[in-house]
C-alpha atoms as a PDB file:
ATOM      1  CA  UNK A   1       8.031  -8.285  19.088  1.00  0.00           C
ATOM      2  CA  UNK A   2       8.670  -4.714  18.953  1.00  0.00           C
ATOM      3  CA  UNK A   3       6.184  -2.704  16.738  1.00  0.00           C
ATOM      4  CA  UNK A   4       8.096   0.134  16.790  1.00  0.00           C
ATOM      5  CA  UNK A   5      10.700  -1.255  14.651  1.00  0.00           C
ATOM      6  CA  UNK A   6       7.508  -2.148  11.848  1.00  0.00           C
ATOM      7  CA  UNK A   7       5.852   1.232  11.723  1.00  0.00           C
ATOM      8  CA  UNK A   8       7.570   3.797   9.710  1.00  0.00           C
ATOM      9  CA  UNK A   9       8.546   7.460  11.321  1.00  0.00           C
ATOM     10  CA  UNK A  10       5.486   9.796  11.559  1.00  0.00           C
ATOM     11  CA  UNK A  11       7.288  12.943  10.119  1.00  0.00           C
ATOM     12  CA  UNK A  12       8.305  10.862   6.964  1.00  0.00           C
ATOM     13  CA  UNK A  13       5.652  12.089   4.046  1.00  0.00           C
ATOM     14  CA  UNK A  14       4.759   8.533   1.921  1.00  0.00           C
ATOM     15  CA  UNK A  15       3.861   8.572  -1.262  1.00  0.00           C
ATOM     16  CA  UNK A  16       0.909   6.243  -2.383  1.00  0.00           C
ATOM     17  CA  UNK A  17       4.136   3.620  -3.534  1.00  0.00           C
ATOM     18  CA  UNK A  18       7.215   3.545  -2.704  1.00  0.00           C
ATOM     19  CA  UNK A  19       7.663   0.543  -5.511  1.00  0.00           C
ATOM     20  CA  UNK A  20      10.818   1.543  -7.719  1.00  0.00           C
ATOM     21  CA  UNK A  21      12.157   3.905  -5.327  1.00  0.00           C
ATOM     22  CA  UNK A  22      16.074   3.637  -5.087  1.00  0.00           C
ATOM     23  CA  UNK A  23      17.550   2.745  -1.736  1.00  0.00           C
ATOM     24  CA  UNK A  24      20.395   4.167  -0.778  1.00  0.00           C
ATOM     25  CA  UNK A  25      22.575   3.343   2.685  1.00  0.00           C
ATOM     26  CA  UNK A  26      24.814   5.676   4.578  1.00  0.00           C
ATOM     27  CA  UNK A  27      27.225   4.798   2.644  1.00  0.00           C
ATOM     28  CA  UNK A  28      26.543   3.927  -0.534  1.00  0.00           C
ATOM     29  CA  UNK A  29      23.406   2.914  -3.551  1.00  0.00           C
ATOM     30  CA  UNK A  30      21.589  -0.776  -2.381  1.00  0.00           C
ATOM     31  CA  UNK A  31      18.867  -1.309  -4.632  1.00  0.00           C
ATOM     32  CA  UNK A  32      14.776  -0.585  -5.760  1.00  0.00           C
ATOM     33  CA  UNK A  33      12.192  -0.882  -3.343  1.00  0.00           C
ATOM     34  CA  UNK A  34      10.183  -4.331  -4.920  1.00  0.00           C
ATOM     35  CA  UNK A  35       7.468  -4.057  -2.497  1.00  0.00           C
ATOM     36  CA  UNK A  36       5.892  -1.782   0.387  1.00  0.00           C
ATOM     37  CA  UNK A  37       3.667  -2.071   2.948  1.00  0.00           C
ATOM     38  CA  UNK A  38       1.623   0.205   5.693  1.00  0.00           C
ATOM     39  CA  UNK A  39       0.395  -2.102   7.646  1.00  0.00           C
ATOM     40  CA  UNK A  40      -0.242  -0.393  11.120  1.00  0.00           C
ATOM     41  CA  UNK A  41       2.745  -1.997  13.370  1.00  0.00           C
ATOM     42  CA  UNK A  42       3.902  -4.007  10.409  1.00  0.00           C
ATOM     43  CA  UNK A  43       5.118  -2.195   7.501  1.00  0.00           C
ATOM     44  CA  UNK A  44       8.042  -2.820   5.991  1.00  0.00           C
ATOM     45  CA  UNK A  45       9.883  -2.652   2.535  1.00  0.00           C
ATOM     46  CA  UNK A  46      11.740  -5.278   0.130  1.00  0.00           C
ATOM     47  CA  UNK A  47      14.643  -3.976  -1.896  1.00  0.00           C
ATOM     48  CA  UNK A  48      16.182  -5.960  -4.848  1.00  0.00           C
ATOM     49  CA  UNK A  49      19.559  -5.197  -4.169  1.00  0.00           C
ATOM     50  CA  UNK A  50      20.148  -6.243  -7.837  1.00  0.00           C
ATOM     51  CA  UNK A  51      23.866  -6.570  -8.893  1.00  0.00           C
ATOM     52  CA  UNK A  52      25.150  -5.654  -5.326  1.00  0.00           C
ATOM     53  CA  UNK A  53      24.217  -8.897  -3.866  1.00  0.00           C
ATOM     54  CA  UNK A  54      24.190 -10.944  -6.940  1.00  0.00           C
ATOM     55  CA  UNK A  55      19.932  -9.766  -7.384  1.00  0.00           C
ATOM     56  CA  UNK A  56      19.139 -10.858  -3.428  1.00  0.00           C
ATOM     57  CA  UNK A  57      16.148  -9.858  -2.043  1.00  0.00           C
ATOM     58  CA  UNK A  58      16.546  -8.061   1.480  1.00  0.00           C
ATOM     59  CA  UNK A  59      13.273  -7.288   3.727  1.00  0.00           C
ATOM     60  CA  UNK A  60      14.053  -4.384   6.017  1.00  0.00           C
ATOM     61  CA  UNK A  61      11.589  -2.992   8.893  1.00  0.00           C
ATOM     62  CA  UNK A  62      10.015   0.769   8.534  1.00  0.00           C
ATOM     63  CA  UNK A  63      12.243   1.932  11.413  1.00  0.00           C
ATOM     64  CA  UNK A  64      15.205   1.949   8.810  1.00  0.00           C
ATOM     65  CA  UNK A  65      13.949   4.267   6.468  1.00  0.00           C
ATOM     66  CA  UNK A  66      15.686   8.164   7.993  1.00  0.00           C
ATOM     67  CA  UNK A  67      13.926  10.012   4.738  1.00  0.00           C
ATOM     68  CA  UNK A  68      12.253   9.772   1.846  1.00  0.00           C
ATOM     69  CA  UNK A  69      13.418  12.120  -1.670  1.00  0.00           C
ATOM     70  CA  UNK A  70       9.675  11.733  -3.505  1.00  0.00           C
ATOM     71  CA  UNK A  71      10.657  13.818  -6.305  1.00  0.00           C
ATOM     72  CA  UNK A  72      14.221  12.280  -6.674  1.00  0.00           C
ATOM     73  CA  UNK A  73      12.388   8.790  -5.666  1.00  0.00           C
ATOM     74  CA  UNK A  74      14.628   7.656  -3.253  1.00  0.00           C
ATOM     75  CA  UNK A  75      14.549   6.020  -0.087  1.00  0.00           C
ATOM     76  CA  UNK A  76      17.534   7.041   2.632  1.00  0.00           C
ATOM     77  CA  UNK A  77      18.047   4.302   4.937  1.00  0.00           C
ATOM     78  CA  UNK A  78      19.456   4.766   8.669  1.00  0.00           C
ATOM     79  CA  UNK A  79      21.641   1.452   8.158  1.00  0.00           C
ATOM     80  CA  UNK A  80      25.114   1.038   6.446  1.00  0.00           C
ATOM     81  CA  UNK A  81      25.579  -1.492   3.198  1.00  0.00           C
ATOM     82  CA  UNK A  82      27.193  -4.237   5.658  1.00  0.00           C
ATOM     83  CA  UNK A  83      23.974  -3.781   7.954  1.00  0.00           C
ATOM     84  CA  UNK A  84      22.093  -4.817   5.037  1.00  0.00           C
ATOM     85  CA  UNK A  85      24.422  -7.284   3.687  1.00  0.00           C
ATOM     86  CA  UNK A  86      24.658  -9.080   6.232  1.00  0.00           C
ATOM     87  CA  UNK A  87      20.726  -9.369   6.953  1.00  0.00           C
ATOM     88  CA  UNK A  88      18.641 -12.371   6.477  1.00  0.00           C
ATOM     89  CA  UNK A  89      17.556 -12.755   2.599  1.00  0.00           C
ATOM     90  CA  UNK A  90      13.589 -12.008   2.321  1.00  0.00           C
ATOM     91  CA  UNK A  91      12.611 -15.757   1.119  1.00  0.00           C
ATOM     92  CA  UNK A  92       8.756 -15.000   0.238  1.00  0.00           C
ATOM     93  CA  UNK A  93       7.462 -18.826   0.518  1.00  0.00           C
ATOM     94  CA  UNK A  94       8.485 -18.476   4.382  1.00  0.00           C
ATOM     95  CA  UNK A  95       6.094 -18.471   7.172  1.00  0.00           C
ATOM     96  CA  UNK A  96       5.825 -14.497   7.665  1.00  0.00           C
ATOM     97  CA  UNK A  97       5.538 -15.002  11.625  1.00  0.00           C
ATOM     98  CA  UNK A  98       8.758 -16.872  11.388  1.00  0.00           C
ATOM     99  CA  UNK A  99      10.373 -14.119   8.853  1.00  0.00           C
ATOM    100  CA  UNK A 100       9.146 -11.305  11.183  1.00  0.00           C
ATOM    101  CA  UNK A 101      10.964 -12.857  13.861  1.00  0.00           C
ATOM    102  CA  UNK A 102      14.051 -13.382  12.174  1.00  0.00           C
ATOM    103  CA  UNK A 103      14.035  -9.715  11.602  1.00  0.00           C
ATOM    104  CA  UNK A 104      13.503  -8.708  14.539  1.00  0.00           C
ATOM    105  CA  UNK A 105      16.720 -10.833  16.151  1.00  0.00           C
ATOM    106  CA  UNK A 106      18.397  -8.919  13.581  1.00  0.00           C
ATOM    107  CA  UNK A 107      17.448  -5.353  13.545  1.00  0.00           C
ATOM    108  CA  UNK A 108      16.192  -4.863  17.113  1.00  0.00           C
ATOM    109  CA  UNK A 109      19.511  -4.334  18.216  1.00  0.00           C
ATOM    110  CA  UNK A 110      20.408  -1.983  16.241  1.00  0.00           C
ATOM    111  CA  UNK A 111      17.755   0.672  16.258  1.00  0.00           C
END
């Protein structure tokens, strides 16, 4: 398990929420932040990807947020709209051990 991929970059300044936020990819707008957490070594964020993905829910490690817009309330990711398309769905009644795994399988590799 690699905690650097759950703990989000030092020189990014967080707001007390990130809820609401919009999330946008290299290339393009994905969603709203849903949920956020700051766990130490686990944080991560959810983003309702809304009409893009037919209202999917994606879960995506701290590690891919590059920057954070707190007056424009937006959330730049480090990962392109196919990255996150292609992820596995955030399914909230799974076992989060299990979740955190498939996550990592997925976005290890890339970051």
């Amino acid at each position: 398990m690699d905690t650097d991929l759950w703990t989000y970059n030092e020189s990014l300044d967080r707001p007390r929420s990130l809820d609401g936020f919009g999330v946008v990819a290299l290339d393009g707008d994905v969603g709203k932040v849903d949920e956020a957490t700051y766990d130490v070594g686990a944080s991560y964020i959810v983003v309702d990807t809304g009409p893009w993905i037919f209202g999917r829910k994606v879960l995506l490690p701290a590690k891919a947020i590059a920057r954070l817009d707190i007056p424009g309330e937006k959330v730049y990711l480090r990962l392109k709209m196919d990255q996150i398309k292609d992820s596995p769905g955030f399914d909230e009644s799974a076992d989060p051990a299990r979740r955190r795994e498939e996550i990592d399988a997925y976005y290890g590799p890339i970051f």
